[in-house]
C-alpha atoms as a PDB file:
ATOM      1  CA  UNK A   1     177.028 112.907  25.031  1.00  0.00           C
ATOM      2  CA  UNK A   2     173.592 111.995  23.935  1.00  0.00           C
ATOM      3  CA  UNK A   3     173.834 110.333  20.515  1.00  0.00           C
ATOM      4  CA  UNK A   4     170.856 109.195  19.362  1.00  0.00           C
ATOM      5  CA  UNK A   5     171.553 108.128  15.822  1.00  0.00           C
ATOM      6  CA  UNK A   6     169.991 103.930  14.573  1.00  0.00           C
ATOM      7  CA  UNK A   7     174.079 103.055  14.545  1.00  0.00           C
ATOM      8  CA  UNK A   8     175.289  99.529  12.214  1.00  0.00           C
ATOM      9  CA  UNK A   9     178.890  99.188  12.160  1.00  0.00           C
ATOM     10  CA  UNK A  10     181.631 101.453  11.649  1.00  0.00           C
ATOM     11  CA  UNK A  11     183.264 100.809   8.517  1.00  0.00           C
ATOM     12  CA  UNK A  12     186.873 101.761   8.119  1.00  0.00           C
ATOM     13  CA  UNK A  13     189.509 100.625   5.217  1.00  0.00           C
ATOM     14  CA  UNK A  14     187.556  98.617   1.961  1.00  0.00           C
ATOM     15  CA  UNK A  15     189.557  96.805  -0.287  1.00  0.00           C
ATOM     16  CA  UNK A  16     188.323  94.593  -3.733  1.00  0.00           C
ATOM     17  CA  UNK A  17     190.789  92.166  -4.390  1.00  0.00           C
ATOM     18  CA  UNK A  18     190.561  91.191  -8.124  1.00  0.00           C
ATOM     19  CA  UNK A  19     192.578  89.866 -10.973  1.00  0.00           C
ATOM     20  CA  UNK A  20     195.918  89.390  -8.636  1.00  0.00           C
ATOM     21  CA  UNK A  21     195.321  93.459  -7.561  1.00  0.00           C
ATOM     22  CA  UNK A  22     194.137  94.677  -4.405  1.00  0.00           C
ATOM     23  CA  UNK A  23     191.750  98.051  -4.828  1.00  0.00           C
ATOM     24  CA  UNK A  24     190.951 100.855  -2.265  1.00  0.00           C
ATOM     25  CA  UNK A  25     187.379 101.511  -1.883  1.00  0.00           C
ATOM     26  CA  UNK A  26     186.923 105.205  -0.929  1.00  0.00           C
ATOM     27  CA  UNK A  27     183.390 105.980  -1.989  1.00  0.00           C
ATOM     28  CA  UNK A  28     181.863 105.514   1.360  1.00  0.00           C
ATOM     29  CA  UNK A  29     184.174 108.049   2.892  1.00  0.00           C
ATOM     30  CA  UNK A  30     183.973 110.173  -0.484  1.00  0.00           C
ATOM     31  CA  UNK A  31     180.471 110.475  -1.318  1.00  0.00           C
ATOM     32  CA  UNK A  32     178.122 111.920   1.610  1.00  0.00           C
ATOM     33  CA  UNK A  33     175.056 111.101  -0.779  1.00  0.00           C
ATOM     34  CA  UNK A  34     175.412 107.152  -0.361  1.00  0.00           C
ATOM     35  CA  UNK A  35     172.517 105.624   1.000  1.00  0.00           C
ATOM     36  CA  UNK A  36     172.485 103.951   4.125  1.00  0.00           C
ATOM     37  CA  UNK A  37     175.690 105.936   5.585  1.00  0.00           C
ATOM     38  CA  UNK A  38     175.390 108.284   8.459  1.00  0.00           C
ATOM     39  CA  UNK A  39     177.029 111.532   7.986  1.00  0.00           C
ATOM     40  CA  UNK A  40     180.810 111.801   7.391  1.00  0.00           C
ATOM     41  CA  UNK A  41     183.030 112.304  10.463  1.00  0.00           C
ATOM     42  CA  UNK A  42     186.531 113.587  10.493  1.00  0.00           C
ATOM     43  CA  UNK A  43     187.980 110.259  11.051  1.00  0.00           C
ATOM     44  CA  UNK A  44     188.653 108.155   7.810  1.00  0.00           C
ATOM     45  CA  UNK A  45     185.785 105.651   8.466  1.00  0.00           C
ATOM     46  CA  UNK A  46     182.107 106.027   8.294  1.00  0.00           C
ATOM     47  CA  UNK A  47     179.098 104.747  10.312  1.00  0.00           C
ATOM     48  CA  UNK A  48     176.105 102.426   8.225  1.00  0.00           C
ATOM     49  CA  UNK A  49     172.321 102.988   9.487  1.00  0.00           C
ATOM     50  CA  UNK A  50     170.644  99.656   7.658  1.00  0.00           C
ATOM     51  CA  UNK A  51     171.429  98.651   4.463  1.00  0.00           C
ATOM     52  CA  UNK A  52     173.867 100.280   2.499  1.00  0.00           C
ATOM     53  CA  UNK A  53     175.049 101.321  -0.805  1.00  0.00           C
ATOM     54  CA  UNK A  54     178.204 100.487  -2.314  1.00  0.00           C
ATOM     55  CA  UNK A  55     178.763 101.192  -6.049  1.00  0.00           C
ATOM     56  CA  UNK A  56     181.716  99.025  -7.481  1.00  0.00           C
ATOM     57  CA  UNK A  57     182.993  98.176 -11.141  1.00  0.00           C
ATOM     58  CA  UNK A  58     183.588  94.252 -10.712  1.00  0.00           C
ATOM     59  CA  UNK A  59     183.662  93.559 -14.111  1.00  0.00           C
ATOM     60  CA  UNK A  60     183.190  89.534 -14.683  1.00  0.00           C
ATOM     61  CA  UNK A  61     186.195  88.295 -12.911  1.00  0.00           C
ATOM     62  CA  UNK A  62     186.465  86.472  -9.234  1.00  0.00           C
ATOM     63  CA  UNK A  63     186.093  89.339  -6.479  1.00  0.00           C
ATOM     64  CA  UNK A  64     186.593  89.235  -2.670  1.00  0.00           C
ATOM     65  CA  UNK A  65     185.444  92.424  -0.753  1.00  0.00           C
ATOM     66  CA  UNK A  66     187.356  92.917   2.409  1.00  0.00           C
ATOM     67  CA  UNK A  67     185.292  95.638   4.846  1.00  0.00           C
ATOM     68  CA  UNK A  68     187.332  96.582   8.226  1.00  0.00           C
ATOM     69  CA  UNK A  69     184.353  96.583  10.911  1.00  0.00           C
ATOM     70  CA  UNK A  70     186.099  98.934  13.718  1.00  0.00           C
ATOM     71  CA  UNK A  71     182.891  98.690  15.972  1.00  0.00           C
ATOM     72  CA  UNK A  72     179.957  97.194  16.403  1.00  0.00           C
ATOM     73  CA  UNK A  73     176.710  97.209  18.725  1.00  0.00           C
ATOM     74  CA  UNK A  74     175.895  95.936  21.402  1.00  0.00           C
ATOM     75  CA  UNK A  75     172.659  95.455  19.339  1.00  0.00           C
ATOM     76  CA  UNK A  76     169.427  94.921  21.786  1.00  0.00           C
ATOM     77  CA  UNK A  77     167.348  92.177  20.178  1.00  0.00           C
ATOM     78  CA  UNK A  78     163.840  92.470  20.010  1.00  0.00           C
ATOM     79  CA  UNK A  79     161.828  90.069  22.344  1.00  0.00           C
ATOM     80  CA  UNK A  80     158.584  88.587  21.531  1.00  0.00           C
ATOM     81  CA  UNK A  81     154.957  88.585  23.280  1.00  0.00           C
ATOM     82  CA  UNK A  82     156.053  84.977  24.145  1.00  0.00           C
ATOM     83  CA  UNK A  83     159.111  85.778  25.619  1.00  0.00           C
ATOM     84  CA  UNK A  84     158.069  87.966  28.079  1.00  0.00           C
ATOM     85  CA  UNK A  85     157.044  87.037  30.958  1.00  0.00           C
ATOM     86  CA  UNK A  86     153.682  88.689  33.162  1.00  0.00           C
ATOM     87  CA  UNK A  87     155.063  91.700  34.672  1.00  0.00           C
ATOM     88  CA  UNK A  88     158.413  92.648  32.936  1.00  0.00           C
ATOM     89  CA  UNK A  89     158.818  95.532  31.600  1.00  0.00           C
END
């Protein structure tokens, strides 16, 4: 399969933990608007493409976000004139 799509991570479960209560974040799997998100598959977890957004209520209390990363690159890095030496492609 050919899948040419700028890929981030692959996001699965999101939890806020808050005020002695742990939250589940659905809006990335609920909302197909979000920026940042590739489109929704059927699996419950979501691909990012660059930055992303993430609406949450947090209030003024501590907060610890929790985001399951299920994969992940390789990511190629990108080399520099100075790094490359006569020749290479």
């Amino acid at each position: 399969m050919d899948d040419r799509r700028s890929l981030g991570v692959l996001a699965g479960q999101i939890k806020l933990y808050q005020a002695g209560q742990s939250i589940d974040i659905t809006t990335h799997l609920d909302d197909a608007t979000l920026s940042g998100w590739q489109n929704q598959e059927a699996s419950p977890c979501r691909w990012t493409n660059g930055y992303v957004a993430l609406p949450l209520d947090t209030g003024t209390t501590d907060t610890v976000l929790a985001i399951q990363i299920l994969a992940a690159g390789p990511y190629l890095a990108a080399r520099r004139a100075s790094q490359i030496s006569p020749g290479a492609a």
